[in-house]
Structure formats: C-alpha cells, structure tokens
Protein backbone atom coordinates (compact mmCIF):
# COMPACT_ATOMS: atom_id res chain seq x y z
CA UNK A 1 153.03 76.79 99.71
CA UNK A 2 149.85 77.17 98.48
CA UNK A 3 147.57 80.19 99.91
CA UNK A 4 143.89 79.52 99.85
CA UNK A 5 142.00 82.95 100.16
CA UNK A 6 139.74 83.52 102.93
CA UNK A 7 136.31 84.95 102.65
CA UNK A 8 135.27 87.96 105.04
CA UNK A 9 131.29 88.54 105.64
CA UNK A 10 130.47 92.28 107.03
CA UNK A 11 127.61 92.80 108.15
CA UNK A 12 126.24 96.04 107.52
CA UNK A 13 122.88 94.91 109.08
CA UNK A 14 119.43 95.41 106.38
CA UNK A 15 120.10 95.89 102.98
CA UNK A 16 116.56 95.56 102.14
CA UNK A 17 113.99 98.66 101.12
CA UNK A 18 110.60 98.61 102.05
CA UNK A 19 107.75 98.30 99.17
CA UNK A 20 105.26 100.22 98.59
CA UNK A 21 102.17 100.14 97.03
CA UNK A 22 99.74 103.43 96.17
CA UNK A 23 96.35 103.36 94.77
CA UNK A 24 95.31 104.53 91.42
CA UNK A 25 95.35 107.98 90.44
CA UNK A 26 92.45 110.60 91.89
CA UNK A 27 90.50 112.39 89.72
CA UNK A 28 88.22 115.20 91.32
CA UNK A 29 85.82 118.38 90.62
CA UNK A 30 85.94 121.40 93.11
CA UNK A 31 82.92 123.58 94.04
CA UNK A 32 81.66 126.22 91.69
CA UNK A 33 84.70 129.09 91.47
CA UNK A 34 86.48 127.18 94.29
CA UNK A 35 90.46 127.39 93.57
CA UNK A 36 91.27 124.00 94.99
CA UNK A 37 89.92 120.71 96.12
CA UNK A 38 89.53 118.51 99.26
CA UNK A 39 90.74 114.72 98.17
CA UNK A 40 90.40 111.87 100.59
CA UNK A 41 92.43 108.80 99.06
CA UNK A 42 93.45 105.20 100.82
CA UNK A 43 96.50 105.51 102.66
CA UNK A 44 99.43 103.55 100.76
CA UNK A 45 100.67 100.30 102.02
CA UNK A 46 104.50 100.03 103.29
CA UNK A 47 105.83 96.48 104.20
CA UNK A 48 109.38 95.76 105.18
CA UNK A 49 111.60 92.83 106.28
CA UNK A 50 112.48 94.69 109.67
CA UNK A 51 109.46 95.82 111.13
CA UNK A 52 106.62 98.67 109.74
CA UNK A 53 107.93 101.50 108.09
CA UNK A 54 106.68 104.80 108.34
CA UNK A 55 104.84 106.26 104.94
CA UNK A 56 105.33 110.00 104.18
CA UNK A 57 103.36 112.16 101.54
CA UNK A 58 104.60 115.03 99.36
CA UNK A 59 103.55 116.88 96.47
CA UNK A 60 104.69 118.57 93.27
CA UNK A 61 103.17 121.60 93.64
CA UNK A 62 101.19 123.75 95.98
CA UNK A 63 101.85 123.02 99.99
CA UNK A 64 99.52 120.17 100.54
CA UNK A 65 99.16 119.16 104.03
CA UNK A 66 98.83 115.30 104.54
CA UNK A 67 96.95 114.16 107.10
CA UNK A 68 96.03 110.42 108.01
CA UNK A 69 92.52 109.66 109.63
CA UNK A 70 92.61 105.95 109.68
CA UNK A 71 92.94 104.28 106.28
CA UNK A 72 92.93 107.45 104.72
CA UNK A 73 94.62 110.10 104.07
CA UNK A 74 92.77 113.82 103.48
CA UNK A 75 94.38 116.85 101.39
CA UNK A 76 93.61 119.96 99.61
CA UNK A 77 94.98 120.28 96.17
CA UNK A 78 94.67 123.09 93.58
CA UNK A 79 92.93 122.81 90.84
CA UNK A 80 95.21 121.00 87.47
CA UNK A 81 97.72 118.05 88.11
CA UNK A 82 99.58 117.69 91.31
CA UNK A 83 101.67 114.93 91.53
CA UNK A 84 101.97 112.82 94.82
CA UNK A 85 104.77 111.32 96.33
CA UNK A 86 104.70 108.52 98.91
CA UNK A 87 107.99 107.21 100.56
CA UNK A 88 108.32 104.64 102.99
CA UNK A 89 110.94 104.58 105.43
CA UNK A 90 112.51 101.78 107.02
CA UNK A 91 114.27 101.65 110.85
CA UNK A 92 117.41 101.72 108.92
CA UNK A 93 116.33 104.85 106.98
CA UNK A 94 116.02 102.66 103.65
CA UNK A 95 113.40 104.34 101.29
CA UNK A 96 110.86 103.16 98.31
CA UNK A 97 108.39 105.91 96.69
CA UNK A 98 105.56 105.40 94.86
CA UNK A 99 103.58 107.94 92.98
CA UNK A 100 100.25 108.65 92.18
CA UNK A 101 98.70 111.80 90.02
CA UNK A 102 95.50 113.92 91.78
CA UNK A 103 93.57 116.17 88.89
CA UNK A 104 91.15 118.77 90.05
CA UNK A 105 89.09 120.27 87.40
CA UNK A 106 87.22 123.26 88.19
CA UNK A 107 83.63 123.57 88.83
CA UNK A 108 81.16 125.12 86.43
CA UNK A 109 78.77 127.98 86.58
CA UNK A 110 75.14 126.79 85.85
CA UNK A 111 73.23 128.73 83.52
CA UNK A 112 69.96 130.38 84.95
CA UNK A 113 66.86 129.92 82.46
CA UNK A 114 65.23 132.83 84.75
CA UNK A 115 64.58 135.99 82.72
C-alpha cells in the first residue's frame, strides 16, 4: 500500500512585523553654555497588516523623555550624538525599529567689541 503524506497547516495567527519608517537625522545648536537641547522631530510612521501599531522612542544615552504632541514628537538631548530608537509594536507584540541620529553642538560665546 502506498501512503501519501498529509500536509498539516497551524496557524499561529500574524507572522507579519510592522514597518517603520523615521525621518532623517536631526542636527541642532543649544543656547549659549546650555548643556542640552530641546529637538522637536516628525513622529515616525508604523503600518501593519493587523491594525495600527503603537511606536515607542528610546535613546542611547542620557534619559530622554519622549513625548508626542500631534505629528511630533518633542525631547531634550545633551549636547554630542544620541542615537534614537523607534520600535513599532504590533497587537501580536511583533516589533520593527528604525533609527535615527540627533547631534547637538554647543552654543558659542559672542565676543564683545566693548572696551
């Protein structure tokens, strides 16, 4: 007798991550002798087969707190490179990051010509 074999199909429901798309990266001055910088940047855009996922923000250094007004998204960074990470989450807790770079430079002292 010949045995044919049988397929099984699970399914484990989405297998699909969300994208995600950040802008490009933020480059910024402070004010004079200021040690960090206020940077307003467009929020990143999440898309997903199942629905909206949420986007989360994170950063490489320094304790940055995100917050979204809108379309964009406010933070205070310290002066050099910080690195930000995006992630966007899924209702089945699938996740895609993106990453984008914000530089703050420091601001200079102006010379006075006063004598």
């Amino acid at each position: 007798m010949l045995l044919t074999p049988t397929k099984h199909f699970h399914s484990t429901g989405d297998s699909t991550p969300p994208t995600i798309q950040c802008g490009a990266d933020v480059n910024q001055g402070t004010q004079c002798g200021a040690a960090n910088g206020q940077v307003q940047f467009p929020v990143c855009t999440a898309q997903d087969n199942q629905g909206t996922p949420t986007v989360t923000y994170t950063s490489s250094r320094g304790n940055v707190q995100f917050q979204q007004f809108g379309n964009f998204v406010l933070g205070t960074f310290l002066t050099g490179e910080t690195e930000v990470t995006a992630t966007a989450t899924d209702a089945c807790g699938l996740t895609t990051i993106d990453t984008f770079t914000v530089n703050i430079t420091p601001g200079k002292v102006k010379k006075s010509n006063v004598m």
